[in-house]
Protein backbone atom coordinates (compact mmCIF):
# COMPACT_ATOMS: atom_id res chain seq x y z
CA UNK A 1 56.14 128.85 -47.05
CA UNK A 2 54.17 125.44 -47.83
CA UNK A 3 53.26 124.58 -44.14
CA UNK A 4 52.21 128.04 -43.36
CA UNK A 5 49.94 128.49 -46.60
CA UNK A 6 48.34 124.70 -45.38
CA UNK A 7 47.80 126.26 -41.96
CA UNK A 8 46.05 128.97 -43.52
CA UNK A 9 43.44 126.71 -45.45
CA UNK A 10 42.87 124.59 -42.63
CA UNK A 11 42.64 127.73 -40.15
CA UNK A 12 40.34 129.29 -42.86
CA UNK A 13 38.38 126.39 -43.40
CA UNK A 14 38.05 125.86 -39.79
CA UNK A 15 36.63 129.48 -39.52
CA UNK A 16 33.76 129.05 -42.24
CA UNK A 17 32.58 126.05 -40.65
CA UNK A 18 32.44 127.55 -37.44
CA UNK A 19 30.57 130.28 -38.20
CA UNK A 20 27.60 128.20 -40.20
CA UNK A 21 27.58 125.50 -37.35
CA UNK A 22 27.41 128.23 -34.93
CA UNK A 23 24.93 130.40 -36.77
CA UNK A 24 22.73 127.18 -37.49
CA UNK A 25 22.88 126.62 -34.24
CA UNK A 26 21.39 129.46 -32.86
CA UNK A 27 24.78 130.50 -30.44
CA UNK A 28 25.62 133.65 -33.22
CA UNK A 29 23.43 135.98 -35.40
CA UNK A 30 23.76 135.03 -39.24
CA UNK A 31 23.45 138.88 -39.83
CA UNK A 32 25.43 139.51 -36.72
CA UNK A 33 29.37 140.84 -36.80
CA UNK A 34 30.73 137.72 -35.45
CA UNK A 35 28.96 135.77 -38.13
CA UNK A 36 30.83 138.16 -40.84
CA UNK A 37 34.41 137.96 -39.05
CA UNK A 38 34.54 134.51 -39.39
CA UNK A 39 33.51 134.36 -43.06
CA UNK A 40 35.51 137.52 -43.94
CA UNK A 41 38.95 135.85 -41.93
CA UNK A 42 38.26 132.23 -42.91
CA UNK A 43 37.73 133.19 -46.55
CA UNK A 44 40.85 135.43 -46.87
CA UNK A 45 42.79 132.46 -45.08
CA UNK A 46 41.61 130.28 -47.83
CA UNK A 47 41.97 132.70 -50.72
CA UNK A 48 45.90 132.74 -49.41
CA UNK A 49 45.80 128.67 -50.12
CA UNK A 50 43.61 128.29 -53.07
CA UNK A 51 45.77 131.15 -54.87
CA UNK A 52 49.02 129.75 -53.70
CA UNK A 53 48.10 126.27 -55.30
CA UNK A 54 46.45 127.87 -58.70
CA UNK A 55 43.06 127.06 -57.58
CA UNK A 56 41.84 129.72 -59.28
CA UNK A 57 38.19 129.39 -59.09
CA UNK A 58 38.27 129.12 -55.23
CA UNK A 59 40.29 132.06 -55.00
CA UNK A 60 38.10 133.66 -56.70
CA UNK A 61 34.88 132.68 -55.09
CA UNK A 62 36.57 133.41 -51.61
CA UNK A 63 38.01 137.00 -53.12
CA UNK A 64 33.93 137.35 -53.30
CA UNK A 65 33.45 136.11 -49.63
CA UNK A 66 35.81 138.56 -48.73
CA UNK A 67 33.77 141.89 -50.68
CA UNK A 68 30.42 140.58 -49.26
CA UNK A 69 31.70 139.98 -45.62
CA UNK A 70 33.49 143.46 -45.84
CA UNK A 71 30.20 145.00 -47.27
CA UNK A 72 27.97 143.53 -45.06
CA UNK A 73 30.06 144.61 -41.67
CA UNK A 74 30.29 148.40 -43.39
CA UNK A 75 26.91 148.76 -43.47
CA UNK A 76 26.68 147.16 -40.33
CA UNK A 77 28.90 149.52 -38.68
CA UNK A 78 27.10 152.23 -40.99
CA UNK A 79 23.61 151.79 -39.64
CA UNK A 80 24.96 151.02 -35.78
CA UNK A 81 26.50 154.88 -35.69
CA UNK A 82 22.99 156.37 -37.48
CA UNK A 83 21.22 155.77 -34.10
């Protein structure tokens, strides 16, 4: 269970750093979907970790990640099937 929990935080922590080094780099919209995949995946990869290892106030701030990712891809989706 250990080993898979660390691959989680590194996978996750892979994923949030891709998407700000591609978004600052111009290759993926910051408000764009793929922009809130990563951040909505990567934090619930390291929400897995932090919570396994009682870091509660990462888990916490990544359980946050996770609402404003999924918010931000609902209204997304919300205002892409209004045209």
């Amino acid at each position: 269970m250990g080993t898979a929990v660390t691959a989680a935080g590194w996978i996750g922590a892979g994923l949030l750093l891709a998407a700000y080094a591609l978004a600052s780099a111009g290759r993926i919209r910051p408000a764009g979907s793929a922009f809130q995949l990563l951040n909505l995946f990567g934090s619930a990869a390291l929400t897995v970790n932090s919570g396994y290892h009682h870091a509660w106030p990462s888990a916490v701030l990544n359980t946050a990640w996770i609402a404003v990712g999924a918010v931000a891809l609902g209204r997304r989706s919300a205002s892409l099937g209004a045209v």
